[in-house]
Protein backbone atom coordinates (compact mmCIF):
# COMPACT_ATOMS: atom_id res chain seq x y z
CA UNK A 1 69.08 -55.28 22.59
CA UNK A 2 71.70 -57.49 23.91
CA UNK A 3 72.63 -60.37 21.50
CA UNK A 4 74.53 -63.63 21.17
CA UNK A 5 76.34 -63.53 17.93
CA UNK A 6 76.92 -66.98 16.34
CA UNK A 7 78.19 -68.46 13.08
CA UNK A 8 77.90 -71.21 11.68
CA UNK A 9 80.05 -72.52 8.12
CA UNK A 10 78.43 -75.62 7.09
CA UNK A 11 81.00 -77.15 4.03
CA UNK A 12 79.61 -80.66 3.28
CA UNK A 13 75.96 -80.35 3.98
CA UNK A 14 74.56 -83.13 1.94
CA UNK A 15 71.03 -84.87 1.54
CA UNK A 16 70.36 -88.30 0.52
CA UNK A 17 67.10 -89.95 -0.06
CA UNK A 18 67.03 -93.36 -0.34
CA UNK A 19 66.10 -94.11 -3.74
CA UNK A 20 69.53 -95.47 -4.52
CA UNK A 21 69.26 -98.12 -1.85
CA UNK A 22 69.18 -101.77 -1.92
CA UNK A 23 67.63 -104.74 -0.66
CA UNK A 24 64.10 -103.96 1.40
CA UNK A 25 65.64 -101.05 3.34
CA UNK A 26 63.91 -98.54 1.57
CA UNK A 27 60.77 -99.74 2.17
CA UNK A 28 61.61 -98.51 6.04
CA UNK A 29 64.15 -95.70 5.25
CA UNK A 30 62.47 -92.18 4.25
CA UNK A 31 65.52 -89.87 4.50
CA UNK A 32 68.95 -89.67 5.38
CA UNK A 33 71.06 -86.65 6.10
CA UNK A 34 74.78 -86.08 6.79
CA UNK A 35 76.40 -82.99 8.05
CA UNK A 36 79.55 -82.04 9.08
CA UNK A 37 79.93 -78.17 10.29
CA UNK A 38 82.16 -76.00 11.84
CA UNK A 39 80.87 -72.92 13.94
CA UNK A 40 82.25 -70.36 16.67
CA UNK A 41 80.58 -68.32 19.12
CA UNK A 42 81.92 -65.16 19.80
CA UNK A 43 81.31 -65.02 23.32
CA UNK A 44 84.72 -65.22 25.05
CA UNK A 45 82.91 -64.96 28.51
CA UNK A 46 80.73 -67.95 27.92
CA UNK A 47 84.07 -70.75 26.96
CA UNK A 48 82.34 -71.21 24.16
CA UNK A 49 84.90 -72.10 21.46
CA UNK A 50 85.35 -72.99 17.94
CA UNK A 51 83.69 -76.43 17.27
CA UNK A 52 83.37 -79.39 14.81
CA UNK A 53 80.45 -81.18 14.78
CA UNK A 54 79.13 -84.27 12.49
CA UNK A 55 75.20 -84.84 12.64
CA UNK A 56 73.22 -87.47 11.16
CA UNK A 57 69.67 -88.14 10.83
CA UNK A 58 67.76 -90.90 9.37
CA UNK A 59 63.59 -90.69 9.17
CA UNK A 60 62.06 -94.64 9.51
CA UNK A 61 58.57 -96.46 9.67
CA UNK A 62 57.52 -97.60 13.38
CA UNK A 63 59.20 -101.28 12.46
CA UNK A 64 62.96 -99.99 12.85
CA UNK A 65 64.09 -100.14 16.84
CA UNK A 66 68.13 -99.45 16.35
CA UNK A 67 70.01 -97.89 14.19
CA UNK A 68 73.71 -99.03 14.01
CA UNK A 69 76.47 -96.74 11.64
CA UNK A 70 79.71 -97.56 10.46
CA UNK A 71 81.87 -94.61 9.61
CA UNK A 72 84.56 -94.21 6.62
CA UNK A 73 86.97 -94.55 9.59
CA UNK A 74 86.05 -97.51 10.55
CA UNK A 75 84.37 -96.26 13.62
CA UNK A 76 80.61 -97.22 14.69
CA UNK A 77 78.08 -95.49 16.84
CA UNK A 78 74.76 -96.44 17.49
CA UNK A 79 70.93 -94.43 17.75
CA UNK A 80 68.76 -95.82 20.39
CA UNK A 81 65.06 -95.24 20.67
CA UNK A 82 65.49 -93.07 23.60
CA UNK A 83 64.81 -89.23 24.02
CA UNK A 84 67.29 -86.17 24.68
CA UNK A 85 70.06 -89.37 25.08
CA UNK A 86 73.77 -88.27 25.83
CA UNK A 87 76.39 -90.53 26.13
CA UNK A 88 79.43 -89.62 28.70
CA UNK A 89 81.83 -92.08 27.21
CA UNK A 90 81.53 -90.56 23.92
CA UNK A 91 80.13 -87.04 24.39
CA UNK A 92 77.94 -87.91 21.36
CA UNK A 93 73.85 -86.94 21.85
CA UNK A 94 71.30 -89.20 19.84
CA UNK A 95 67.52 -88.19 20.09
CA UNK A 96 64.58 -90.61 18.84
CA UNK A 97 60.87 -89.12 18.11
CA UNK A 98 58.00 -89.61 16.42
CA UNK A 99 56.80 -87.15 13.92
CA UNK A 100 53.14 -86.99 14.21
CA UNK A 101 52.50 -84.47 10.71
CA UNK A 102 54.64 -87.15 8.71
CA UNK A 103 54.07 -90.35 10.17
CA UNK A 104 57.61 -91.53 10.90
CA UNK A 105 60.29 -91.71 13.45
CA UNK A 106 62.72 -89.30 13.52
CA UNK A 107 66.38 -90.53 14.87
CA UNK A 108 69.32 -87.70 15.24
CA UNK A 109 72.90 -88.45 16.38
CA UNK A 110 75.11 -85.37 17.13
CA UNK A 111 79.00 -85.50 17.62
CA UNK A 112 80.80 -82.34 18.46
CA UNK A 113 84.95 -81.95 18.26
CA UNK A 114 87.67 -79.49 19.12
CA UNK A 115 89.37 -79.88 16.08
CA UNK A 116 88.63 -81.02 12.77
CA UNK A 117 91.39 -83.83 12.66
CA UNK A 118 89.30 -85.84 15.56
CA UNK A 119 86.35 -84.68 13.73
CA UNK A 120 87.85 -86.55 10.66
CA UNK A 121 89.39 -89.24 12.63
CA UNK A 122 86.02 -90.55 14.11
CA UNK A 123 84.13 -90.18 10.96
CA UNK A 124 85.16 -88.74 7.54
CA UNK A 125 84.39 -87.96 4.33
CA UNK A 126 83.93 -91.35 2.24
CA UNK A 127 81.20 -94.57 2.26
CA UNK A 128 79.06 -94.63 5.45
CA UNK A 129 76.92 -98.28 6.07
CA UNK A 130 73.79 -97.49 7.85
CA UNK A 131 72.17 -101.02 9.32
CA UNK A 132 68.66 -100.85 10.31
CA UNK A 133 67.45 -103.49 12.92
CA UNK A 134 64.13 -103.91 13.35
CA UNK A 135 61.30 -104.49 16.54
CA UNK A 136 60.59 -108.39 14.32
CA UNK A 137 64.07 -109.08 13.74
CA UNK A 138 66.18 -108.55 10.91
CA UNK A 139 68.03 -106.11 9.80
CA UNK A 140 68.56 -104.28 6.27
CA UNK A 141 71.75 -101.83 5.26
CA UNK A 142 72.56 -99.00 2.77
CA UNK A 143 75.85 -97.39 2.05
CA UNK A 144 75.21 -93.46 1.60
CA UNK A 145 78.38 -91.37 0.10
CA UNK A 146 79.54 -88.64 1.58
CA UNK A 147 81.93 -86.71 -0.32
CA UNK A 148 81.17 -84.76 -3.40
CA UNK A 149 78.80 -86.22 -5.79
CA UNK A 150 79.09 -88.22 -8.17
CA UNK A 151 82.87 -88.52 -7.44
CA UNK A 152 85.38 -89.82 -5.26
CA UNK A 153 86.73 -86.69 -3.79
CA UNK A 154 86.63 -85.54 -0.37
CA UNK A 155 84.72 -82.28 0.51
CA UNK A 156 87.05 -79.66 1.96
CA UNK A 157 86.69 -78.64 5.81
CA UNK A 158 85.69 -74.61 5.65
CA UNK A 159 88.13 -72.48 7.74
CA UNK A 160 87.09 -69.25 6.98
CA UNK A 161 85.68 -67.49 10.31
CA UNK A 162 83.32 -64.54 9.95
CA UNK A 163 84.27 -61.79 11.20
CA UNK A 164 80.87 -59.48 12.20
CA UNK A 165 80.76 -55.44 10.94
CA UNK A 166 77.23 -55.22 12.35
CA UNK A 167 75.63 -54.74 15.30
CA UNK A 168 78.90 -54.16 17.32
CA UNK A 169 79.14 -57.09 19.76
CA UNK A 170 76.61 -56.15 22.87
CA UNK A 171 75.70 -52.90 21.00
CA UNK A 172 71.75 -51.71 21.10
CA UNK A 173 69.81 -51.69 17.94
CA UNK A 174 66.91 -51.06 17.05
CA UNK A 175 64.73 -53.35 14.72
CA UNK A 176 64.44 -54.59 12.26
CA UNK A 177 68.02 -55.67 13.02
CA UNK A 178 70.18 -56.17 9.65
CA UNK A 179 73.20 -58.24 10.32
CA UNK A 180 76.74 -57.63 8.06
CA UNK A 181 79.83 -59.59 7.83
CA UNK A 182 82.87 -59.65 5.61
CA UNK A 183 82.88 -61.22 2.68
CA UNK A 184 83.54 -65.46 3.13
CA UNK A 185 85.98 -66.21 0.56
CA UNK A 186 86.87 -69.74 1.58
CA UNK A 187 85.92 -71.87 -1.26
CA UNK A 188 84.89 -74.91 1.10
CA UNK A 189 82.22 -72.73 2.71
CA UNK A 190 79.10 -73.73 0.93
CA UNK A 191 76.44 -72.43 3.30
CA UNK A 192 76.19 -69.62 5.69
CA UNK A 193 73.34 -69.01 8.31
């Protein structure tokens, strides 16, 4: 069996629902989600390098159209209602859909870095404002922390990278296929997958 090993260290993977919201947003706002990861593939042949990515999702009723962000460093990007969208100025990717089982719309914005200082630079542990604009007119916001709970500190960027004892990179196993790495001892690493 030939295999693609991957890892990913996800150290400030946090959830928010928006109970804690204000104003009428959360009559329109189901779910938000930030995540900020960092994940290498070890597949020298491919270019594929160590990366630092920042995702957000927010889940809305049918009456939102835009969504518009403003980051803890004082940056802004914006989630259009289109499909599979990448943006060449920014090398972000936003996606838009409906979710048929739940009844809402699903928006996704993806940002990936080479390093975690532009990672941090763009947008950052601290107060994000999401503004929701909707198809009517009007808008609504909520600020959603990011940063460890019920705090003001920062989450630490993980740095740890795993290091794979089995299957041997391109070996031939047989299954069921049980995968081993060292130990993660970096205290920032909160999830491994």
């Amino acid at each position: 069996m030939s295999r693609r090993t991957s890892f990913l260290a996800s150290g400030v993977f946090l959830v928010f629902l928006t109970a804690a919201t204000v104003g009428d947003v959360a009559d329109h706002v189901f779910f938000i989600e930030i995540e900020m990861t960092r994940w290498h593939h070890e597949q020298p042949a491919s270019g594929w390098q160590t990366a630092y990515g920042f995702w957000f999702e927010i889940d809305t009723d049918a009456t939102v159209q835009r969504v518009e962000v403003l980051t803890p460093a004082g940056r802004t990007f914006e989630i259009l209602p289109l499909e599979d969208y990448y943006n060449p100025s920014t090398g972000a990717w936003s996606d838009y859909d409906y979710d048929e089982d739940e009844d809402l719309w699903d928006w996704e914005y993806h940002h990936k870095f080479d390093a975690p200082e532009a990672l941090h630079d763009f947008h950052g542990d601290g107060w994000y404002r999401v503004t929701v604009i909707y198809a009517g007119g009007g808008w609504d916001q909520t600020m959603v922390w990011f940063g460890v709970p019920g705090t003001q500190q920062f989450l630490d960027q993980p740095t740890q990278q795993a290091v794979f004892i089995h299957p041997q990179h391109r070996a031939s196993v047989d299954s069921p296929v049980t995968f081993q790495w060292e130990p993660c001892t970096d205290p920032a690493v909160r999830v491994l997958w």
